[in-house]
N, C-alpha and C. Protein backbone atom coordinates (compact mmCIF):
# COMPACT_ATOMS: atom_id res chain seq x y z
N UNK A 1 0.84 -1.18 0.00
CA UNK A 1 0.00 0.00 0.00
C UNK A 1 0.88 1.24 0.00
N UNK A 2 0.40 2.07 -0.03
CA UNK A 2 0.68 3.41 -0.25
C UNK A 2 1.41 4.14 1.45
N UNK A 3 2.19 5.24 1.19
CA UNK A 3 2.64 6.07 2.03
C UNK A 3 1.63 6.60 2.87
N UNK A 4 0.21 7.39 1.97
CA UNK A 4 -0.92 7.62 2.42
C UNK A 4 -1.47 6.25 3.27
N UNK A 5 -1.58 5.13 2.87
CA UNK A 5 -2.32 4.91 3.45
C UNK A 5 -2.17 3.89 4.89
N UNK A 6 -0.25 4.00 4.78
CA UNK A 6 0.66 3.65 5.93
C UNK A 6 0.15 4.99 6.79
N UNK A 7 -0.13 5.78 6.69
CA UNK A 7 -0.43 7.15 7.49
C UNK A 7 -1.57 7.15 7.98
N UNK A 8 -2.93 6.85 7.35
CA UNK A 8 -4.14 6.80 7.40
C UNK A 8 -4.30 5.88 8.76
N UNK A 9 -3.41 4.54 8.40
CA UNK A 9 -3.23 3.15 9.76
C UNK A 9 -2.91 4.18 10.73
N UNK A 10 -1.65 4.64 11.12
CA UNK A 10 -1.08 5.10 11.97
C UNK A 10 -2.24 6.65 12.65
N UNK A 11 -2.53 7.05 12.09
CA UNK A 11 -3.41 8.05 12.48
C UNK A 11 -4.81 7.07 13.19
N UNK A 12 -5.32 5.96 13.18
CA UNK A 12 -6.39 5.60 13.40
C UNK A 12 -5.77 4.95 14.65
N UNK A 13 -4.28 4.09 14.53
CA UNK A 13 -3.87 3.77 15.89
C UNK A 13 -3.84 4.74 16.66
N UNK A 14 -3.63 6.12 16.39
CA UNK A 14 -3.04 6.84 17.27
C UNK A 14 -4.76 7.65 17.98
N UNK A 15 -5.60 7.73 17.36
CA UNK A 15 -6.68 7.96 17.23
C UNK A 15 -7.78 7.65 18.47
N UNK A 16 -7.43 6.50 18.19
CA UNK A 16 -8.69 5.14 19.29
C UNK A 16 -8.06 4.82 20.88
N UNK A 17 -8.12 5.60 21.60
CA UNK A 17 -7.78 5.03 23.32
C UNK A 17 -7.56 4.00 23.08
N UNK A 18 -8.77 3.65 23.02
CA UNK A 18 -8.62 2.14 23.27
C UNK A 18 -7.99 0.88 22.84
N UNK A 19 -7.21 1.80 21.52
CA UNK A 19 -6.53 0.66 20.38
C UNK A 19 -5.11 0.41 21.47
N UNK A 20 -4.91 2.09 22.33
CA UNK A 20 -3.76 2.37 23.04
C UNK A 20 -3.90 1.06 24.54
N UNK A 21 -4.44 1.54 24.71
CA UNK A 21 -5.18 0.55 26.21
C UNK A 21 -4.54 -0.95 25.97
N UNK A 22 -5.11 -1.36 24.80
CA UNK A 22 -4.61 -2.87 24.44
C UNK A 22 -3.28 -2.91 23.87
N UNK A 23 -2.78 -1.93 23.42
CA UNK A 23 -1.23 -1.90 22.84
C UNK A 23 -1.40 -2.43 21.77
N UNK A 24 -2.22 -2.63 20.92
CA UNK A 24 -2.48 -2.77 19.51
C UNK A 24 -1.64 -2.52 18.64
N UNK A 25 -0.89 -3.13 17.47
CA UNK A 25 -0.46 -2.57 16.67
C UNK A 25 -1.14 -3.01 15.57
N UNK A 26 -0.56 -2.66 13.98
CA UNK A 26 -0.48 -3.34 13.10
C UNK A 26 0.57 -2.75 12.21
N UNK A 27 0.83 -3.85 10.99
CA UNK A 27 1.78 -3.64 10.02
C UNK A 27 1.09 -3.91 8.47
N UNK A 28 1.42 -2.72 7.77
CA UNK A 28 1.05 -2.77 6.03
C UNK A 28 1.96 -3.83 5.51
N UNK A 29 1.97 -4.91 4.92
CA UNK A 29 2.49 -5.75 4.10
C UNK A 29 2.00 -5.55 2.72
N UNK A 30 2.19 -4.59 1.41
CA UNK A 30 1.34 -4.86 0.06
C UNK A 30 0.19 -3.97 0.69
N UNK A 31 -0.73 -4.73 -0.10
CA UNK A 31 -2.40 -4.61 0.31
C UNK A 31 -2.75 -5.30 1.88
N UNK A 32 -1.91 -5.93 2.81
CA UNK A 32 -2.68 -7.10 3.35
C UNK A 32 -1.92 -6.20 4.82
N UNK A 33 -3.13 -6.06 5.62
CA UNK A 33 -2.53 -5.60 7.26
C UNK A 33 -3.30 -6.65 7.98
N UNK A 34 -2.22 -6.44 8.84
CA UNK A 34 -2.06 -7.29 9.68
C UNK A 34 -2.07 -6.97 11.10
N UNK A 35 -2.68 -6.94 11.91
CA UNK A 35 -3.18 -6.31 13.70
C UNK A 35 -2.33 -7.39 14.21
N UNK A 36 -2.14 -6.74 15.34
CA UNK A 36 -0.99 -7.30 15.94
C UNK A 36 -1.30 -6.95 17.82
N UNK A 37 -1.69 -7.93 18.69
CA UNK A 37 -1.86 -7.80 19.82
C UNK A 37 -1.19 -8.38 21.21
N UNK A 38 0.09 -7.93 21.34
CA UNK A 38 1.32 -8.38 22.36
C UNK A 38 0.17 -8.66 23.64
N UNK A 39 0.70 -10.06 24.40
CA UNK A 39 0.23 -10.12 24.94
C UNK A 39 0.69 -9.07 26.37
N UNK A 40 0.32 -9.25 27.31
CA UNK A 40 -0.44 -7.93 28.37
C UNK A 40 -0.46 -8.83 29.44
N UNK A 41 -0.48 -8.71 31.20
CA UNK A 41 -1.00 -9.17 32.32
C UNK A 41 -2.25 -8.77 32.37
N UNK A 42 -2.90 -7.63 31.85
CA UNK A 42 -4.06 -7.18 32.19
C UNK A 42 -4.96 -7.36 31.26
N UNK A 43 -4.71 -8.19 30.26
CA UNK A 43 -6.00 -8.53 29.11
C UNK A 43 -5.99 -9.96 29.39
N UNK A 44 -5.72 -10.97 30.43
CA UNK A 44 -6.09 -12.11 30.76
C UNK A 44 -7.31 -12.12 31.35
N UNK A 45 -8.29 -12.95 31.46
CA UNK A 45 -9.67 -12.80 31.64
C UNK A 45 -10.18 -14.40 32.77
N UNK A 46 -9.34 -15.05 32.05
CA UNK A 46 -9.39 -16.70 33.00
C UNK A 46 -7.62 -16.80 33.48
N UNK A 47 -7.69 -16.68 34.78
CA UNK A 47 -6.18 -16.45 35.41
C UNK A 47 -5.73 -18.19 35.60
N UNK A 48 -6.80 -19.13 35.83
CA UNK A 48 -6.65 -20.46 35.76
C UNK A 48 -6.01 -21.20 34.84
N UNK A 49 -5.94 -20.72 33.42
CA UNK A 49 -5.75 -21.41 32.14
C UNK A 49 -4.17 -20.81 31.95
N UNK A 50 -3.86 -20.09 31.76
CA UNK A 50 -4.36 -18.32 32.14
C UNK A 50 -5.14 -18.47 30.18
N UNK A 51 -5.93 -17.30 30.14
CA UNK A 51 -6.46 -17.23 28.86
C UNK A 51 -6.78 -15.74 28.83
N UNK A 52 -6.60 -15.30 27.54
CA UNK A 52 -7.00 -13.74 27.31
C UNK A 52 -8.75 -13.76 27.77
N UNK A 53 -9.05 -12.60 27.81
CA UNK A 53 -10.18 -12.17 28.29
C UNK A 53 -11.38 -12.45 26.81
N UNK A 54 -12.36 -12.61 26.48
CA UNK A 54 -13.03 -12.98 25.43
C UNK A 54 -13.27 -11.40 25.20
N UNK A 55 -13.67 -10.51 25.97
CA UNK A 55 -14.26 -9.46 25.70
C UNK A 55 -12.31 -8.29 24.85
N UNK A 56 -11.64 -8.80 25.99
CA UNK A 56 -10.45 -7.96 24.68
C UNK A 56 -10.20 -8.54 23.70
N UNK A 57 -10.40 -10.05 22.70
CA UNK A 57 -10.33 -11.15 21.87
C UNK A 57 -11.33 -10.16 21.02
N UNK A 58 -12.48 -9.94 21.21
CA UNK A 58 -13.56 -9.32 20.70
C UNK A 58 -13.29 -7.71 20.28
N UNK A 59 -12.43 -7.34 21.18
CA UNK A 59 -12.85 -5.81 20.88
C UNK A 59 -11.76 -5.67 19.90
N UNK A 60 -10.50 -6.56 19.95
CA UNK A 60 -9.03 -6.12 18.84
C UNK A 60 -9.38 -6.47 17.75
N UNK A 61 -10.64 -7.57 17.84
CA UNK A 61 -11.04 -7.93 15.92
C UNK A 61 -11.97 -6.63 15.83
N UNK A 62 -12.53 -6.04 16.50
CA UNK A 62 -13.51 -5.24 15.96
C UNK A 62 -12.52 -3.56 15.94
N UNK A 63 -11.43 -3.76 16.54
CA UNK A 63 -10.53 -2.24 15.83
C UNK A 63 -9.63 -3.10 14.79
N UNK A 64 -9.45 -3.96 14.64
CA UNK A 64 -8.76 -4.98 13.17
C UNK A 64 -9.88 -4.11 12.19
N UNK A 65 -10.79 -4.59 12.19
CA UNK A 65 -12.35 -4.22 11.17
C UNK A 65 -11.96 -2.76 11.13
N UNK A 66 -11.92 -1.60 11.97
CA UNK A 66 -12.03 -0.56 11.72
C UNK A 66 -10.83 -0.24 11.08
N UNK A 67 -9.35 -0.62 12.10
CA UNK A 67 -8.17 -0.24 11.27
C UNK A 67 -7.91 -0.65 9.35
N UNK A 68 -8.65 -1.22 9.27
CA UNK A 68 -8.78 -2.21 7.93
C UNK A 68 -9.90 -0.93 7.12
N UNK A 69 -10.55 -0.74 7.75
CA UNK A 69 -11.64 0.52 7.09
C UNK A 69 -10.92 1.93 6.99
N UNK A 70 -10.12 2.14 8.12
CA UNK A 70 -9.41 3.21 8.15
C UNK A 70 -8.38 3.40 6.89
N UNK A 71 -7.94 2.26 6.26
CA UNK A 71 -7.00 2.69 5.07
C UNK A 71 -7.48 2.45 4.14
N UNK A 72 -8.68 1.66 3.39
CA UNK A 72 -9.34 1.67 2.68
C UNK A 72 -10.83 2.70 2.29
N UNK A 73 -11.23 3.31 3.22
CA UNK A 73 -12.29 4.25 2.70
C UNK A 73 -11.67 5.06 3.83
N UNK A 74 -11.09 6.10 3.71
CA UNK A 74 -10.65 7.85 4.61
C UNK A 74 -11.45 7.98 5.04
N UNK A 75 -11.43 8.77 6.33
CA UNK A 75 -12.31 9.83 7.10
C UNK A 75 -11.88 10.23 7.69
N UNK A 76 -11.97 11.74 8.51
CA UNK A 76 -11.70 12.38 9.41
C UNK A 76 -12.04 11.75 10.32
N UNK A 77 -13.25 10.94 10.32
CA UNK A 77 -13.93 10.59 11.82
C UNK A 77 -13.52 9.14 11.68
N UNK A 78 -13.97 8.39 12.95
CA UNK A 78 -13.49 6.80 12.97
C UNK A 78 -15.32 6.20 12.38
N UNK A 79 -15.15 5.61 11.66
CA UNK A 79 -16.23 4.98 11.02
C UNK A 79 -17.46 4.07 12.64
N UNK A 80 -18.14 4.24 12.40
CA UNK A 80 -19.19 3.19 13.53
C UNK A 80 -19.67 1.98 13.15
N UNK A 81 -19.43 1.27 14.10
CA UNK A 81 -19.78 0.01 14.04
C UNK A 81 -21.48 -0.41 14.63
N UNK A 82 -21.97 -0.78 13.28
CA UNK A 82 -23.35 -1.07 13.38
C UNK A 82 -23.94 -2.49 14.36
N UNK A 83 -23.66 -3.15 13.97
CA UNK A 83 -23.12 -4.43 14.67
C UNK A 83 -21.87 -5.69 14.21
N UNK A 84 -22.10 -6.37 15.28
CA UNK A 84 -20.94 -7.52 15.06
C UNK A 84 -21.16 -8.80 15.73
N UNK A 85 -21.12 -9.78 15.06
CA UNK A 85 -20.99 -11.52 15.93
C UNK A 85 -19.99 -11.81 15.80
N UNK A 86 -19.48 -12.17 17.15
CA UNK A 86 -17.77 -12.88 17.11
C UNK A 86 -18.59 -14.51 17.61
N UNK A 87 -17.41 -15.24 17.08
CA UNK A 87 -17.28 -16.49 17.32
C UNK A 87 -16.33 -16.80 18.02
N UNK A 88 -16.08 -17.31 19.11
CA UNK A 88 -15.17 -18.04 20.11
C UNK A 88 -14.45 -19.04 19.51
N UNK A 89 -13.73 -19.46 18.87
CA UNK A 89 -13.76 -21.21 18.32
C UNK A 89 -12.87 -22.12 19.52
N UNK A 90 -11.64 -20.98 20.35
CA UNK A 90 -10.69 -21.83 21.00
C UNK A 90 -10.32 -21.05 22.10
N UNK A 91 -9.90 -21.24 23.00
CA UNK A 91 -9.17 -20.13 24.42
C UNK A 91 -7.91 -19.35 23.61
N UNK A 92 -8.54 -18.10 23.81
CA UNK A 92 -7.10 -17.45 23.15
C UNK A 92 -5.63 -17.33 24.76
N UNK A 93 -4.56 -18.03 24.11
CA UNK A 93 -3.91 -17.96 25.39
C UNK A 93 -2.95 -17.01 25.68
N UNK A 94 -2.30 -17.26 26.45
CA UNK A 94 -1.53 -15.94 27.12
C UNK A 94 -0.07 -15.44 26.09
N UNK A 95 -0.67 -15.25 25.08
CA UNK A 95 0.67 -15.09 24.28
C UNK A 95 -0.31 -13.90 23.29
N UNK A 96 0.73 -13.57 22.22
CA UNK A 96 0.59 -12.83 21.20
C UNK A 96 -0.76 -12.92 20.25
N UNK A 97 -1.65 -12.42 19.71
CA UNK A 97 -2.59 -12.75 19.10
C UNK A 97 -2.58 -11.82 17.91
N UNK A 98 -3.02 -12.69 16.17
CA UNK A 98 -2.96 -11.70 14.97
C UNK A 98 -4.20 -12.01 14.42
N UNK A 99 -4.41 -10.71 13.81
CA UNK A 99 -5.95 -10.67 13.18
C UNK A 99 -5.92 -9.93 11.77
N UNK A 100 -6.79 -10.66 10.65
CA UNK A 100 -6.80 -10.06 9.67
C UNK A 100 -7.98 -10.02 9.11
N UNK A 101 -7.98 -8.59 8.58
CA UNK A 101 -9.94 -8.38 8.25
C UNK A 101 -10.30 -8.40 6.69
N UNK A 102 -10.83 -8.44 6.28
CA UNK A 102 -11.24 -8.88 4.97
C UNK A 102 -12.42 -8.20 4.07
N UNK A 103 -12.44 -7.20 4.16
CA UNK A 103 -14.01 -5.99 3.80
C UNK A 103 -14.31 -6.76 2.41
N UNK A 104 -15.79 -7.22 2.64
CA UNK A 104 -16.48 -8.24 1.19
C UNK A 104 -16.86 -7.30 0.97
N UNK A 105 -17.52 -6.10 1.38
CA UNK A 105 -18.21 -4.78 0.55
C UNK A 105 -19.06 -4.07 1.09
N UNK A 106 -18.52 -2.58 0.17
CA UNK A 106 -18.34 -1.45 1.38
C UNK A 106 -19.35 -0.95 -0.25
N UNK A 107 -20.61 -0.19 0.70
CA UNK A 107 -21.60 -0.04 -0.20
C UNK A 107 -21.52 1.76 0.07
N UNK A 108 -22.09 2.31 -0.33
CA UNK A 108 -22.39 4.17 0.27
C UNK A 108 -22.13 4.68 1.72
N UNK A 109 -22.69 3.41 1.89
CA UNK A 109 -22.81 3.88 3.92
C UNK A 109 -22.35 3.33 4.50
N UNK A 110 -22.42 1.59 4.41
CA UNK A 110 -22.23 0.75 5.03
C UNK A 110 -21.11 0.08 4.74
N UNK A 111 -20.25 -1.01 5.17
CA UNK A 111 -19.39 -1.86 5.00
C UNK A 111 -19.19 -2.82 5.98
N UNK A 112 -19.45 -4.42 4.81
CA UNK A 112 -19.60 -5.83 5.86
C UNK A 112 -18.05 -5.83 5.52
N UNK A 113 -18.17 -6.50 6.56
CA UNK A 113 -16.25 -7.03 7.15
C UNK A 113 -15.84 -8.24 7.71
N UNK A 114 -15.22 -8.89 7.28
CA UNK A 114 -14.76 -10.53 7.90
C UNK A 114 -13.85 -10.40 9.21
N UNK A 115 -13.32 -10.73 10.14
CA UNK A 115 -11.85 -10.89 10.76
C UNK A 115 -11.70 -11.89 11.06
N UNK A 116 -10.68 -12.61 11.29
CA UNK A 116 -10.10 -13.68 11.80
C UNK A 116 -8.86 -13.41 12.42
N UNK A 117 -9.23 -14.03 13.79
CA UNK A 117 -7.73 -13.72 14.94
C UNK A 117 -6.98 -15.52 15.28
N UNK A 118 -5.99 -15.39 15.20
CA UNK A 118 -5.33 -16.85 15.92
C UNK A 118 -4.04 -16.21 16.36
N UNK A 119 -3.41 -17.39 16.73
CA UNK A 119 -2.26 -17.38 17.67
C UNK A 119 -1.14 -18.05 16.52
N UNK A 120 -0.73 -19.42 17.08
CA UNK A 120 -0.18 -20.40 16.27
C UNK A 120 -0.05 -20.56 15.28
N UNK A 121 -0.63 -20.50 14.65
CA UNK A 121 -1.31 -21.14 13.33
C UNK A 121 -2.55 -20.51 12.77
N UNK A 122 -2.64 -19.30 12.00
CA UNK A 122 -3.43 -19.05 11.09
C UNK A 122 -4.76 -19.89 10.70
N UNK A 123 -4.13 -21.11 10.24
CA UNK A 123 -5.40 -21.92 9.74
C UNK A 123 -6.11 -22.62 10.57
N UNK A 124 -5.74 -22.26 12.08
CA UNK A 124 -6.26 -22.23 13.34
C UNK A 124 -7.05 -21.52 14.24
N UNK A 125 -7.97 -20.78 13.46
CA UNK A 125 -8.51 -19.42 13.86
C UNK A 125 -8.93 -19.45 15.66
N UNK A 126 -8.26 -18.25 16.75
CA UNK A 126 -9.28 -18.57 17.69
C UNK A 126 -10.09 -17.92 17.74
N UNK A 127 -10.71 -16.94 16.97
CA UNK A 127 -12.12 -16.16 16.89
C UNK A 127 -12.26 -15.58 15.49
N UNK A 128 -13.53 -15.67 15.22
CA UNK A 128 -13.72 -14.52 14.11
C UNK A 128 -14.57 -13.88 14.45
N UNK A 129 -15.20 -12.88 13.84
CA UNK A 129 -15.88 -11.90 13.78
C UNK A 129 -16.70 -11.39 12.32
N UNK A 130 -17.94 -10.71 12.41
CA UNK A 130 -18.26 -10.86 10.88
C UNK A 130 -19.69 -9.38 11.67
N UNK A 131 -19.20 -8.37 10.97
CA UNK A 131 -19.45 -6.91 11.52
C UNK A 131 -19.91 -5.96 10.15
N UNK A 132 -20.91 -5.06 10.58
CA UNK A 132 -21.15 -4.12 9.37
C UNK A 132 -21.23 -3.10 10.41
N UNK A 133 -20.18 -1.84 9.14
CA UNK A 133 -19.91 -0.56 9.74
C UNK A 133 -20.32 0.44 9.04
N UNK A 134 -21.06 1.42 9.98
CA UNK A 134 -21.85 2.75 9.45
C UNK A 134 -19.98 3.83 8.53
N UNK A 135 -20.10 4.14 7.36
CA UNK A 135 -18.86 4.68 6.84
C UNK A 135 -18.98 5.81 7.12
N UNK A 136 -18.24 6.47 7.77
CA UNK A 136 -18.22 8.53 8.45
C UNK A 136 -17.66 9.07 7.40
N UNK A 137 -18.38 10.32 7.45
CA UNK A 137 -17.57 11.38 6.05
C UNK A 137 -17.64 10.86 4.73
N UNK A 138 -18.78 9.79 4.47
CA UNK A 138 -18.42 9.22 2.67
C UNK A 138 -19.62 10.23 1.99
C-alpha cells in the first residue's frame, strides 16, 4: 500500500484510546494488514488457564475491522460500528494474538467485514468476527 495509506493506519492507531489501552499494533504488508496484539498481564480474563479475556479477543477484531476501514475508505472521523458476531472457536492464550480483516463490501454507507484472529497457526482461527460498519464522512 501506499505512504498515504501507511499514514491513514497510523493516524487511526493513534486515534482510538482504546486501540492504546490494548497496545495494539499493526503492520502494512502490500495490500494485506495485519493487527498485531502483544500479549499484556491485564487482558487475561481466566487467570486459571491463564487465557486472554473474550471481551479484549472481541474488541481487537472489531478495531482490526475498523483499522482495515481506516486505510481503505478515509475519514476524518473513525467509522461506527453497526453491529458484530464474534465467534469463540478456542481459548485465546496468554501469548501474542494476529488478526486479519477482509471488507467483502463497502456499499455508500455501510461496509460488511470478515476478521479472523489466531495465535499459532493461522489456519487455526481462535475467533472470528463478521461486523457491518456505518462509513463517516463518505
Amino acid at each position: 500500500m501506499s505512504q498515504a495509506a501507511a499514514q491513514r493506519l497510523e493516524a487511526f492507531l493513534e486515534r482510538v484510546p482504546y486501540v492504546r489501552f490494548l497496545g495494539m499494533r499493526a503492520e502494512l504488508a502490500g495490500d494485506e494488514m495485519t493487527a498485531i496484539l502483544p500479549f499484556a498481564p491485564h487482558l487475561i480474563g481466566n487467570v486459571a488457564l491463564p487465557a486472554l479475556h473474550g471481551g479484549v479477543i472481541g474488541a481487537f477484531m472489531e478495531m482490526t475491522a475498523l483499522a482495515q476501514l481506516s486505510v481503505i475508505a478515509p475519514s476524518p472521523k473513525v467509522h461506527k460500528t453497526i453491529d458484530i458476531t464474534i465467534e469463540y472457536l478456542r481459548p485465546g492464550k496468554a501469548q501474542v494474538i494476529y488478526a486479519r480483516a477482509d471488507v467483502r463490501k463497502i456499499g455508500r454507507q455501510i461496509a460488511n467485514v470478515h476478521v479472523e484472529a489466531w495465535q499459532d497457526h493461522r489456519d487455526k482461527p481462535a475467533a472470528a468476527l463478521r461486523g457491518h460498519f456505518l462509513l463517516s464522512g463518505t
